[in-house]
PDB file of N, CA and C in Angstrom:
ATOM      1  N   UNK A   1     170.581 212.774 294.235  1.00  0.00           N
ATOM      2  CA  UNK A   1     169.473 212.779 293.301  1.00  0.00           C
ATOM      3  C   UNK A   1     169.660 213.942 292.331  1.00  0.00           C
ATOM      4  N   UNK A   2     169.476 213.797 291.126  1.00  0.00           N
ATOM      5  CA  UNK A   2     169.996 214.798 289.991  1.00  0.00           C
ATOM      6  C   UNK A   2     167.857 214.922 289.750  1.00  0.00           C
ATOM      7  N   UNK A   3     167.765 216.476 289.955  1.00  0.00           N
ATOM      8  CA  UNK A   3     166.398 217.287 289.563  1.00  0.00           C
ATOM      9  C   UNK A   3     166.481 218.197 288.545  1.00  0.00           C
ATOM     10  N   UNK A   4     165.976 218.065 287.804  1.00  0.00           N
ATOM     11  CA  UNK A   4     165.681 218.918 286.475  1.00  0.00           C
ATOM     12  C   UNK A   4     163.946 218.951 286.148  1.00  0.00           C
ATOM     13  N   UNK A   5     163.775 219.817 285.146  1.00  0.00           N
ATOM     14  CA  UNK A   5     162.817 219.846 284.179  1.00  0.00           C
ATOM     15  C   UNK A   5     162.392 219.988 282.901  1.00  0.00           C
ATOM     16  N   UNK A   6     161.407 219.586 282.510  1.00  0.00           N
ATOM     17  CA  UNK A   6     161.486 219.540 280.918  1.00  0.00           C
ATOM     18  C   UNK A   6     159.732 220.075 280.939  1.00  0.00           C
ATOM     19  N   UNK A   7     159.853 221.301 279.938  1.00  0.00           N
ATOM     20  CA  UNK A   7     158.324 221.334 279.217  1.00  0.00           C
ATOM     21  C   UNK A   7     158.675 220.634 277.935  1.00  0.00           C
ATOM     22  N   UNK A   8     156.909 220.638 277.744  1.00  0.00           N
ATOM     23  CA  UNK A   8     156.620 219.874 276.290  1.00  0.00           C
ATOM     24  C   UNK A   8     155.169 219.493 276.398  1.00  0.00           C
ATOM     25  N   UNK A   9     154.829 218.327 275.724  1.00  0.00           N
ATOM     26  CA  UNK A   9     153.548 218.198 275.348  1.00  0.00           C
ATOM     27  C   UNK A   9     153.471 216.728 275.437  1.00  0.00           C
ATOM     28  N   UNK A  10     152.762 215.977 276.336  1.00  0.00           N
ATOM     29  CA  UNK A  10     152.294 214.666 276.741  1.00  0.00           C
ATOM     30  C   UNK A  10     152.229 213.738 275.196  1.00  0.00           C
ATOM     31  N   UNK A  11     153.006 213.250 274.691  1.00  0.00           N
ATOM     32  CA  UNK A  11     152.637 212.518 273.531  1.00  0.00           C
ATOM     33  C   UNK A  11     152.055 210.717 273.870  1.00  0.00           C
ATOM     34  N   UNK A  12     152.344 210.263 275.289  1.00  0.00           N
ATOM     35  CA  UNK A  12     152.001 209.078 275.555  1.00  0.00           C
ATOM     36  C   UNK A  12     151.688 208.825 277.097  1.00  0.00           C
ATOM     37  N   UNK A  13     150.724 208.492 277.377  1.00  0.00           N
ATOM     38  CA  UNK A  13     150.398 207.863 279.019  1.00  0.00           C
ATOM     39  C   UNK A  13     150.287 206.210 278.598  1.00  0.00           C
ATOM     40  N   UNK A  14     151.578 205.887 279.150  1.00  0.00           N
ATOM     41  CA  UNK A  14     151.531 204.096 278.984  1.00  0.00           C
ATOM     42  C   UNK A  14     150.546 203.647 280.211  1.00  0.00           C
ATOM     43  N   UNK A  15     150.325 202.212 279.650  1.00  0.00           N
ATOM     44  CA  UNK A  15     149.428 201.128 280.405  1.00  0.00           C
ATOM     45  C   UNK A  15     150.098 200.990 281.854  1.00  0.00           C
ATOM     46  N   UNK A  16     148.990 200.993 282.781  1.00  0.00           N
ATOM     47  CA  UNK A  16     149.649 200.880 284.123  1.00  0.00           C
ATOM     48  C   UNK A  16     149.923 199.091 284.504  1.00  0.00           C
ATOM     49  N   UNK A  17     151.477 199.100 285.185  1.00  0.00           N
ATOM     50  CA  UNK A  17     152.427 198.374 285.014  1.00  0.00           C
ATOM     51  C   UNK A  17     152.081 197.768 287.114  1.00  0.00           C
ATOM     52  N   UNK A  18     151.333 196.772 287.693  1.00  0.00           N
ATOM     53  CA  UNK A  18     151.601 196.671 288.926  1.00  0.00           C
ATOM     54  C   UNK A  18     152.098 195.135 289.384  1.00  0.00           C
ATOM     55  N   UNK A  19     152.691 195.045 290.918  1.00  0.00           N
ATOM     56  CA  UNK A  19     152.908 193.695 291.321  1.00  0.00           C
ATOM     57  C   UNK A  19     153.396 193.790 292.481  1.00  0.00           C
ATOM     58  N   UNK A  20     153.610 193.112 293.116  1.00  0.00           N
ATOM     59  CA  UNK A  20     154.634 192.921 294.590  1.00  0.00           C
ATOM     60  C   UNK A  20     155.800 192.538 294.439  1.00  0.00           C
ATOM     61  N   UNK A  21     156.717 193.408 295.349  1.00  0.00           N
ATOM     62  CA  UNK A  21     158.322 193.447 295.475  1.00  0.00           C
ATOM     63  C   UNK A  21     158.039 191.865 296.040  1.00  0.00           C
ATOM     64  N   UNK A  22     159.550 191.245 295.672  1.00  0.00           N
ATOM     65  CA  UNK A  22     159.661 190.087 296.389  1.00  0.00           C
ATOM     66  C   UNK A  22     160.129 190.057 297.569  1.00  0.00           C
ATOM     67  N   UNK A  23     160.716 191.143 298.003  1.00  0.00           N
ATOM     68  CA  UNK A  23     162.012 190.672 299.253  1.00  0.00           C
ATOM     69  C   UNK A  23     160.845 191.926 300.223  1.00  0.00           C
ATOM     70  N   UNK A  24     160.285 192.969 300.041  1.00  0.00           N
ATOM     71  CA  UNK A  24     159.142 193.502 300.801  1.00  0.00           C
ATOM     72  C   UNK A  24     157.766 192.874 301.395  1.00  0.00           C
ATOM     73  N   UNK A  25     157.370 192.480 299.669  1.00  0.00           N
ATOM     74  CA  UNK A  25     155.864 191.997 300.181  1.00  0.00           C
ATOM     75  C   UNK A  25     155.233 193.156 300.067  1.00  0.00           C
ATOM     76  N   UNK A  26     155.394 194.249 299.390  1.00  0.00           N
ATOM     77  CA  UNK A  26     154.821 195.526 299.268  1.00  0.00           C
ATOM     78  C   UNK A  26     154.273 195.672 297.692  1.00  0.00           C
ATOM     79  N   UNK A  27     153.099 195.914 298.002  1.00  0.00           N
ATOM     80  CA  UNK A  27     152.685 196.117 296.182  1.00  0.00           C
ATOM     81  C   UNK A  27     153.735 197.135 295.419  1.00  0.00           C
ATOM     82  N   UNK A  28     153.087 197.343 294.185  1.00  0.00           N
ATOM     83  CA  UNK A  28     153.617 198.792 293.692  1.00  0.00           C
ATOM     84  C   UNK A  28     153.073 199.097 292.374  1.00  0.00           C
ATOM     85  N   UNK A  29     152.526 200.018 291.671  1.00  0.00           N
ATOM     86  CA  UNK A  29     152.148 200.871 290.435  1.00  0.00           C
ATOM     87  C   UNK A  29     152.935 201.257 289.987  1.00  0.00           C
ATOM     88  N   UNK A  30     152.864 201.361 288.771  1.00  0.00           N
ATOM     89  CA  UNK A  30     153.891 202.374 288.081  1.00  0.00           C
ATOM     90  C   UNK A  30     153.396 203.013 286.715  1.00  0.00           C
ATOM     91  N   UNK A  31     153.323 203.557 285.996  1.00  0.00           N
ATOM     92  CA  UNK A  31     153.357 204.251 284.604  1.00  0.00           C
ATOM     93  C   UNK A  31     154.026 205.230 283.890  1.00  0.00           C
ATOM     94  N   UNK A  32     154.441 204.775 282.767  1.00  0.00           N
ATOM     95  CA  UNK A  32     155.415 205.673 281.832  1.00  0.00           C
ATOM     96  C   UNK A  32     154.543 206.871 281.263  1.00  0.00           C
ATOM     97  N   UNK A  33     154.559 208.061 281.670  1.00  0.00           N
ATOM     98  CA  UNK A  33     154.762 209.135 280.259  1.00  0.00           C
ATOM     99  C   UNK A  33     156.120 209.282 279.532  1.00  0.00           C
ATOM    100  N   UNK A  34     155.430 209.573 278.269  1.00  0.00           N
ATOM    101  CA  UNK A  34     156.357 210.356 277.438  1.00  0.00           C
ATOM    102  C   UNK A  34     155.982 211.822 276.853  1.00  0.00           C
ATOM    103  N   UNK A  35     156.857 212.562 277.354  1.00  0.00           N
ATOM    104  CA  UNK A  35     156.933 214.189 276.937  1.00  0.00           C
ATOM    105  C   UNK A  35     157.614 214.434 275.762  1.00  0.00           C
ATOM    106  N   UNK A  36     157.118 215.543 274.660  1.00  0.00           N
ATOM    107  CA  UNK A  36     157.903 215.912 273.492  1.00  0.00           C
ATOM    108  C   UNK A  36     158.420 217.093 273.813  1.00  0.00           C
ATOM    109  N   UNK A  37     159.531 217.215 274.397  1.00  0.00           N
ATOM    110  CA  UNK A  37     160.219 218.715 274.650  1.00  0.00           C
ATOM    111  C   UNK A  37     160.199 219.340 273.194  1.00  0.00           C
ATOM    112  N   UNK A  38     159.545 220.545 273.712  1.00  0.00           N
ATOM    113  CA  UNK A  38     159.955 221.550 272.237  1.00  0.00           C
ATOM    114  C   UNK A  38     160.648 222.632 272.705  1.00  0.00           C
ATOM    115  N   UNK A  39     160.857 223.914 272.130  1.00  0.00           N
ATOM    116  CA  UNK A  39     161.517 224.752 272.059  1.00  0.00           C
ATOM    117  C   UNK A  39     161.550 225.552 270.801  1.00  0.00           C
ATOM    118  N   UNK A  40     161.082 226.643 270.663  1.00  0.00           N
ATOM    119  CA  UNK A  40     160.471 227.855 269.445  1.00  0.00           C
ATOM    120  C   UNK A  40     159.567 227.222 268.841  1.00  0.00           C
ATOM    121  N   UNK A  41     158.840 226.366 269.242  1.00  0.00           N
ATOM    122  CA  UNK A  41     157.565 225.549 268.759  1.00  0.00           C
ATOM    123  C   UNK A  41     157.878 224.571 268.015  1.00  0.00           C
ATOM    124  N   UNK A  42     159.533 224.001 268.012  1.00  0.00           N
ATOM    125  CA  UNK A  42     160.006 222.866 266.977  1.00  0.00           C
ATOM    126  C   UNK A  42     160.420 221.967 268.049  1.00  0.00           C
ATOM    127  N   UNK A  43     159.829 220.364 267.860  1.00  0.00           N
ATOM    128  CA  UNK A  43     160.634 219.271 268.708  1.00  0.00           C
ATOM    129  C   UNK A  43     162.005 219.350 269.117  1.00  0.00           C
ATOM    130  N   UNK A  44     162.525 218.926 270.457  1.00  0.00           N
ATOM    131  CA  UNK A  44     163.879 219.064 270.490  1.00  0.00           C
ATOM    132  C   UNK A  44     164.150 217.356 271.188  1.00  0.00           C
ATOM    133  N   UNK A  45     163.240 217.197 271.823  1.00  0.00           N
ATOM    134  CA  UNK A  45     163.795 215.679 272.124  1.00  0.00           C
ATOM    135  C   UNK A  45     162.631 215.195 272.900  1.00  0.00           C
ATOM    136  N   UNK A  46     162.640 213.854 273.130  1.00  0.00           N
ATOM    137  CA  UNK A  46     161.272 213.595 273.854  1.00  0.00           C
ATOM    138  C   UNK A  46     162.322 212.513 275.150  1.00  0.00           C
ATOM    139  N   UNK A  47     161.636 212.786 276.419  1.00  0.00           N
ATOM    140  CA  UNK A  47     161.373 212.134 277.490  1.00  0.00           C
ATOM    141  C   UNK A  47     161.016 211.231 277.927  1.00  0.00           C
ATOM    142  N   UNK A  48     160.942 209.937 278.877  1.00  0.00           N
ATOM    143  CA  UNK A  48     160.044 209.070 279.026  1.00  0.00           C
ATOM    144  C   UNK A  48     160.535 209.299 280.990  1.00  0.00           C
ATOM    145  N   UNK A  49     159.327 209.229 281.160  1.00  0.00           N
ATOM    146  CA  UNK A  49     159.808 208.657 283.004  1.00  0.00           C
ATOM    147  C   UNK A  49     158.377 208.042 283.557  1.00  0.00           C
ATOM    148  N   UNK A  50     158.628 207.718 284.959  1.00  0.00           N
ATOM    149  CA  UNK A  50     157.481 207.096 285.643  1.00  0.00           C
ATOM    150  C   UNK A  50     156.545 208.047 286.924  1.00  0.00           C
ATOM    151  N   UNK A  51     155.273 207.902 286.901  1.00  0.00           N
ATOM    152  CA  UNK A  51     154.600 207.987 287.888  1.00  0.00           C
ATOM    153  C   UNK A  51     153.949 207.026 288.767  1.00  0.00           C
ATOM    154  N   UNK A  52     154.549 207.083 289.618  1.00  0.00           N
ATOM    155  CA  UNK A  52     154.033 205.906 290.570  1.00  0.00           C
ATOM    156  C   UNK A  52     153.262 205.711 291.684  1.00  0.00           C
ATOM    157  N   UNK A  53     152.786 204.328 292.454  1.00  0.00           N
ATOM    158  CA  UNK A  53     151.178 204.638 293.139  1.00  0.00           C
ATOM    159  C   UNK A  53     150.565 205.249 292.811  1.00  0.00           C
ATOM    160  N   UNK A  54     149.875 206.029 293.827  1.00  0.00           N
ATOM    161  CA  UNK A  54     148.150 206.654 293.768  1.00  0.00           C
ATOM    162  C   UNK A  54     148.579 207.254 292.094  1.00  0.00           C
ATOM    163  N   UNK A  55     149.812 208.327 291.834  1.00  0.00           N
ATOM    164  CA  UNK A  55     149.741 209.186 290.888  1.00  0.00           C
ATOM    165  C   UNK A  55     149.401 208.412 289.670  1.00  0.00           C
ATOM    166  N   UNK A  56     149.793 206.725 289.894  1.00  0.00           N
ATOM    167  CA  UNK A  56     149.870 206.007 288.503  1.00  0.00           C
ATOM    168  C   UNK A  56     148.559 205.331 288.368  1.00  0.00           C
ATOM    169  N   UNK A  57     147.960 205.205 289.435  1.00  0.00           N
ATOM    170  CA  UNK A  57     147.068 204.598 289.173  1.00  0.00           C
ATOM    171  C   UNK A  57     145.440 205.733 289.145  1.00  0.00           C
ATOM    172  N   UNK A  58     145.841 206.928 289.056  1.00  0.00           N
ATOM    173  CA  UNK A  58     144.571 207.816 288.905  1.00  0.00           C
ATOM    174  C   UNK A  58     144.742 208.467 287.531  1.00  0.00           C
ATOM    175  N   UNK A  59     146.370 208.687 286.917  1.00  0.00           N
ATOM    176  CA  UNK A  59     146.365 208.941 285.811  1.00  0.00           C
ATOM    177  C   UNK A  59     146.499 210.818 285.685  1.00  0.00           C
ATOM    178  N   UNK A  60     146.639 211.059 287.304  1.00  0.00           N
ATOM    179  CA  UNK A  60     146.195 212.778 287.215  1.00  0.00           C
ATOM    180  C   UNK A  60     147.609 212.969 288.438  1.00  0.00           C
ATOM    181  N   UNK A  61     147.659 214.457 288.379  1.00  0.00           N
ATOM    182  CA  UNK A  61     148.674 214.722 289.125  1.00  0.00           C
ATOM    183  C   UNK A  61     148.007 216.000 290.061  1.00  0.00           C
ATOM    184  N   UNK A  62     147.653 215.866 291.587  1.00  0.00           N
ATOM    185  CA  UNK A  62     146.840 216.614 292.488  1.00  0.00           C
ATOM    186  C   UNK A  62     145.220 216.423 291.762  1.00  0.00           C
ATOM    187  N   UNK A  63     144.818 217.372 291.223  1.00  0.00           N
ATOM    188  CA  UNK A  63     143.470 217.292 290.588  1.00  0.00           C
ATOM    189  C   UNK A  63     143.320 217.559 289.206  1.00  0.00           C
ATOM    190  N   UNK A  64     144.803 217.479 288.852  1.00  0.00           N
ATOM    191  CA  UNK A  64     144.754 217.995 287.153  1.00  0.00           C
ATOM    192  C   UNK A  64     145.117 216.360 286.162  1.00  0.00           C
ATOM    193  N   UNK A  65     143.906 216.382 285.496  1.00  0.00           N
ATOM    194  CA  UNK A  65     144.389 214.845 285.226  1.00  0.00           C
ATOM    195  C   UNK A  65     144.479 214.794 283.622  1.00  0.00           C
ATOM    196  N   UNK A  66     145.554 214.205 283.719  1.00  0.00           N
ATOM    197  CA  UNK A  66     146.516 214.086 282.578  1.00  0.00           C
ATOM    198  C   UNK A  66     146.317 213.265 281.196  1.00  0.00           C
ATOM    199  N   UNK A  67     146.472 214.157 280.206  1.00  0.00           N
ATOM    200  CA  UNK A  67     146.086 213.594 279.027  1.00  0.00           C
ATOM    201  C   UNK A  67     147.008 213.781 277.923  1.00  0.00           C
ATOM    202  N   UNK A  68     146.949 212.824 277.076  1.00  0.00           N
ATOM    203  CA  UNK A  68     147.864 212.924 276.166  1.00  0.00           C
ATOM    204  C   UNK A  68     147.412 214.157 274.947  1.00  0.00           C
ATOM    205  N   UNK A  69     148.552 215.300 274.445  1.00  0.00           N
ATOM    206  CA  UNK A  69     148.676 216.349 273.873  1.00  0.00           C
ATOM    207  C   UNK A  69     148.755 217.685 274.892  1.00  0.00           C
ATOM    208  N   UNK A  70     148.528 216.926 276.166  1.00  0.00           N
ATOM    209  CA  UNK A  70     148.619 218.335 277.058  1.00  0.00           C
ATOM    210  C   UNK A  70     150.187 218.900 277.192  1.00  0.00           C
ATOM    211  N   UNK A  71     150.156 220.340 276.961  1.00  0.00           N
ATOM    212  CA  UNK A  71     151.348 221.259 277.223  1.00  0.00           C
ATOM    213  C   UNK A  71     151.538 220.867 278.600  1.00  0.00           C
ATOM    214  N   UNK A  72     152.974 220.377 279.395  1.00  0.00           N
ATOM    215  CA  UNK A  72     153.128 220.392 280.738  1.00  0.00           C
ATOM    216  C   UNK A  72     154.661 220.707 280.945  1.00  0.00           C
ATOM    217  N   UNK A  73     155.156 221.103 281.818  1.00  0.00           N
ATOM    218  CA  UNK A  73     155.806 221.037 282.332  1.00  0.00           C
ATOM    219  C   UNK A  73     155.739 220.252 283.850  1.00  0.00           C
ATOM    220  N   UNK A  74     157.010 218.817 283.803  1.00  0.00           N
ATOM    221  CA  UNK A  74     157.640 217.878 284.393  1.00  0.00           C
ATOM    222  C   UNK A  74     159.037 217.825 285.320  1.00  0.00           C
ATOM    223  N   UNK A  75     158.780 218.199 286.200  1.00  0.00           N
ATOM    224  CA  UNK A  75     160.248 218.653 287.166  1.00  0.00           C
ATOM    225  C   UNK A  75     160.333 216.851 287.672  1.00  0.00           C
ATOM    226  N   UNK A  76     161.322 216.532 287.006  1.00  0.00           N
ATOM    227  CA  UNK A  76     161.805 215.164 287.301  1.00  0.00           C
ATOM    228  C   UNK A  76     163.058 214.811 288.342  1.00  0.00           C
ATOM    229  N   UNK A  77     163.286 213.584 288.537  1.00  0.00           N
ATOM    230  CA  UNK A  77     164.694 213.002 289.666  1.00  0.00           C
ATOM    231  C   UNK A  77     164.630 212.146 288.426  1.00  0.00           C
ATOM    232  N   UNK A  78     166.149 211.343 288.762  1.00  0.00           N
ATOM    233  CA  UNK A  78     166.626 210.171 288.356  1.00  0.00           C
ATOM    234  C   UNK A  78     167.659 209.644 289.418  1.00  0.00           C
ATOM    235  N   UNK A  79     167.433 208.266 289.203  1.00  0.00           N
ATOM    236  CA  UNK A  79     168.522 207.655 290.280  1.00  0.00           C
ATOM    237  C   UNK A  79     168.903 206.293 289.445  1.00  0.00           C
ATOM    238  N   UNK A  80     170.288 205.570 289.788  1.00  0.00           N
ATOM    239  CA  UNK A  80     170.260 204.560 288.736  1.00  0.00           C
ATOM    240  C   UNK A  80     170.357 203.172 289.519  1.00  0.00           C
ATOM    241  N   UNK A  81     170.233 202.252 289.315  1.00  0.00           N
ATOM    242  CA  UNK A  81     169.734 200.993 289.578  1.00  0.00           C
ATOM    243  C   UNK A  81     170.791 199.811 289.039  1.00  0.00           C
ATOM    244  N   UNK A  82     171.088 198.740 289.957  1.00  0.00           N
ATOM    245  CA  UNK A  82     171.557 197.577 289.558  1.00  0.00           C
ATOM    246  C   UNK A  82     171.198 196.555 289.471  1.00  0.00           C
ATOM    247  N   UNK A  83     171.052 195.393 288.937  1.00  0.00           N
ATOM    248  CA  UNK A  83     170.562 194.152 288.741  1.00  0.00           C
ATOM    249  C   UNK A  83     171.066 193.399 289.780  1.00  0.00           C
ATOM    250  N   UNK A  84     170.848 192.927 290.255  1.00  0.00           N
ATOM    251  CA  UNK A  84     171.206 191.840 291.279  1.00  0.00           C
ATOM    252  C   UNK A  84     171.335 190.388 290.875  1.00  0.00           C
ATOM    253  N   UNK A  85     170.786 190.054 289.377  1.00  0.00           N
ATOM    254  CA  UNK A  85     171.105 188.757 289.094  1.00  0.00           C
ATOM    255  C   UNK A  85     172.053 189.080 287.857  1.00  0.00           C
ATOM    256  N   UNK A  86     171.864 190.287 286.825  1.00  0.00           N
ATOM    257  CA  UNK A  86     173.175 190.384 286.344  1.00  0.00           C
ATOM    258  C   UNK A  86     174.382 191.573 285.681  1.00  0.00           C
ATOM    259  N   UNK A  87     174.038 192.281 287.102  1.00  0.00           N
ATOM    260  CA  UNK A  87     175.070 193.533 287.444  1.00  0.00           C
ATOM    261  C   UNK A  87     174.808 194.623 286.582  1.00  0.00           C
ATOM    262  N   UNK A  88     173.846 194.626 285.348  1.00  0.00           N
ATOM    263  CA  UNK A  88     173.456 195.823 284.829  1.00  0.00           C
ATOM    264  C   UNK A  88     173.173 196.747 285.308  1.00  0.00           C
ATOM    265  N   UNK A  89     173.489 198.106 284.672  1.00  0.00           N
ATOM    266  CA  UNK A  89     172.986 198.921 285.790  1.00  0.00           C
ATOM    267  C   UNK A  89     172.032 200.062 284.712  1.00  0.00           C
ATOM    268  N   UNK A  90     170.934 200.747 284.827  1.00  0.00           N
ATOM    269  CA  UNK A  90     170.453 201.558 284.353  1.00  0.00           C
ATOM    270  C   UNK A  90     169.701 202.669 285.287  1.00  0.00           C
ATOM    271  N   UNK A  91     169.164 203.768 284.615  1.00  0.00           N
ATOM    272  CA  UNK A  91     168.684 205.066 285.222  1.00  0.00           C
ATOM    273  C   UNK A  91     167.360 204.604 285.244  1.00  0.00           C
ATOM    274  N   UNK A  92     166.259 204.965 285.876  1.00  0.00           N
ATOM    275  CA  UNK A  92     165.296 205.767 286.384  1.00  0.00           C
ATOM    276  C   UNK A  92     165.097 206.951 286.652  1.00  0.00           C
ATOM    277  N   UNK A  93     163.379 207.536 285.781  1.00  0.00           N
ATOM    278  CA  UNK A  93     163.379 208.843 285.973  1.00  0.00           C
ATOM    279  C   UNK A  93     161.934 208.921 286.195  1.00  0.00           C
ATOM    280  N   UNK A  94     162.086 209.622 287.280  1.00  0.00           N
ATOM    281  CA  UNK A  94     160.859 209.332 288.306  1.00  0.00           C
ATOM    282  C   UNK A  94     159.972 211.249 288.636  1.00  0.00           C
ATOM    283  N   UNK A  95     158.722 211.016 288.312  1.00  0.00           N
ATOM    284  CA  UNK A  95     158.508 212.532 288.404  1.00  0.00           C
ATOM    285  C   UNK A  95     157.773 212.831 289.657  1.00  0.00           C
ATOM    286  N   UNK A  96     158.294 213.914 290.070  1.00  0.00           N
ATOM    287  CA  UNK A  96     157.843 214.849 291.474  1.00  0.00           C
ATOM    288  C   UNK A  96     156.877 216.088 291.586  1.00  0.00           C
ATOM    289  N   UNK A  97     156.812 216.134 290.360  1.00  0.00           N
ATOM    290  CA  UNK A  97     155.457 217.240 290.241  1.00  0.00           C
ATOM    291  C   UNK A  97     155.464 217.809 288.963  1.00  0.00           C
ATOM    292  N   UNK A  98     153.850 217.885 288.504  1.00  0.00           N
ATOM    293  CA  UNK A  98     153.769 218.213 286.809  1.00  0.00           C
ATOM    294  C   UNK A  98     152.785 219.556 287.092  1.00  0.00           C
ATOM    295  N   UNK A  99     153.281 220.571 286.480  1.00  0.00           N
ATOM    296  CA  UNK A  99     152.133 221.638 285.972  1.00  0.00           C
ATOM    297  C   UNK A  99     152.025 222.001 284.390  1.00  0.00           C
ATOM    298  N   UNK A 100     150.882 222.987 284.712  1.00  0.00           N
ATOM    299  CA  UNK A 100     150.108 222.893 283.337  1.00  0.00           C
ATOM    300  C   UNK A 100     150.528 224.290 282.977  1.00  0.00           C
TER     301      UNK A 100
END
């Protein structure tokens, strides 16, 4: 698992995304932020990853709940993923804890 972090400033909390795995039978939540990394107070690149279950579906992270323009810092994972019907493969970036 590759862990990093990025500050910046919440520019988007996407629509929460849910359904059941097929081969589990297990629900699941999910939602995209997007972070605007800055650096000397000028944009340097922006972010997108997911929060998932309870975190996605309350919209807050412990008791601090999350809004778009908030300054945060995002200590993220990524892991990458294959298609099973047609061998694509892409990243996921999945967050593990946000402070303010």
């Amino acid at each position: 698992m590759v862990d990093f972090e990025i500050t910046g400033v919440i520019r988007q909390i996407g629509p929460l995304r849910e359904g059941v795995n097929s081969k589990s039978g297990k629900s699941w939540s999910r939602r995209t932020i997007v972070i605007d990394q800055q650096e000397d107070g000028e944009e340097q690149a922006s972010v997108s990853f997911d929060l998932r279950g309870d975190r996605a579906l309350q919209v807050k992270w412990k008791d601090l709940p999350l809004t778009e323009g908030m300054p945060v810092t995002a200590h993220l994972g990524c892991h990458t993923r294959q298609s099973s019907v047609t061998g694509t493969w892409w990243n996921e970036m999945y967050c593990f804890n946000i402070e303010r």
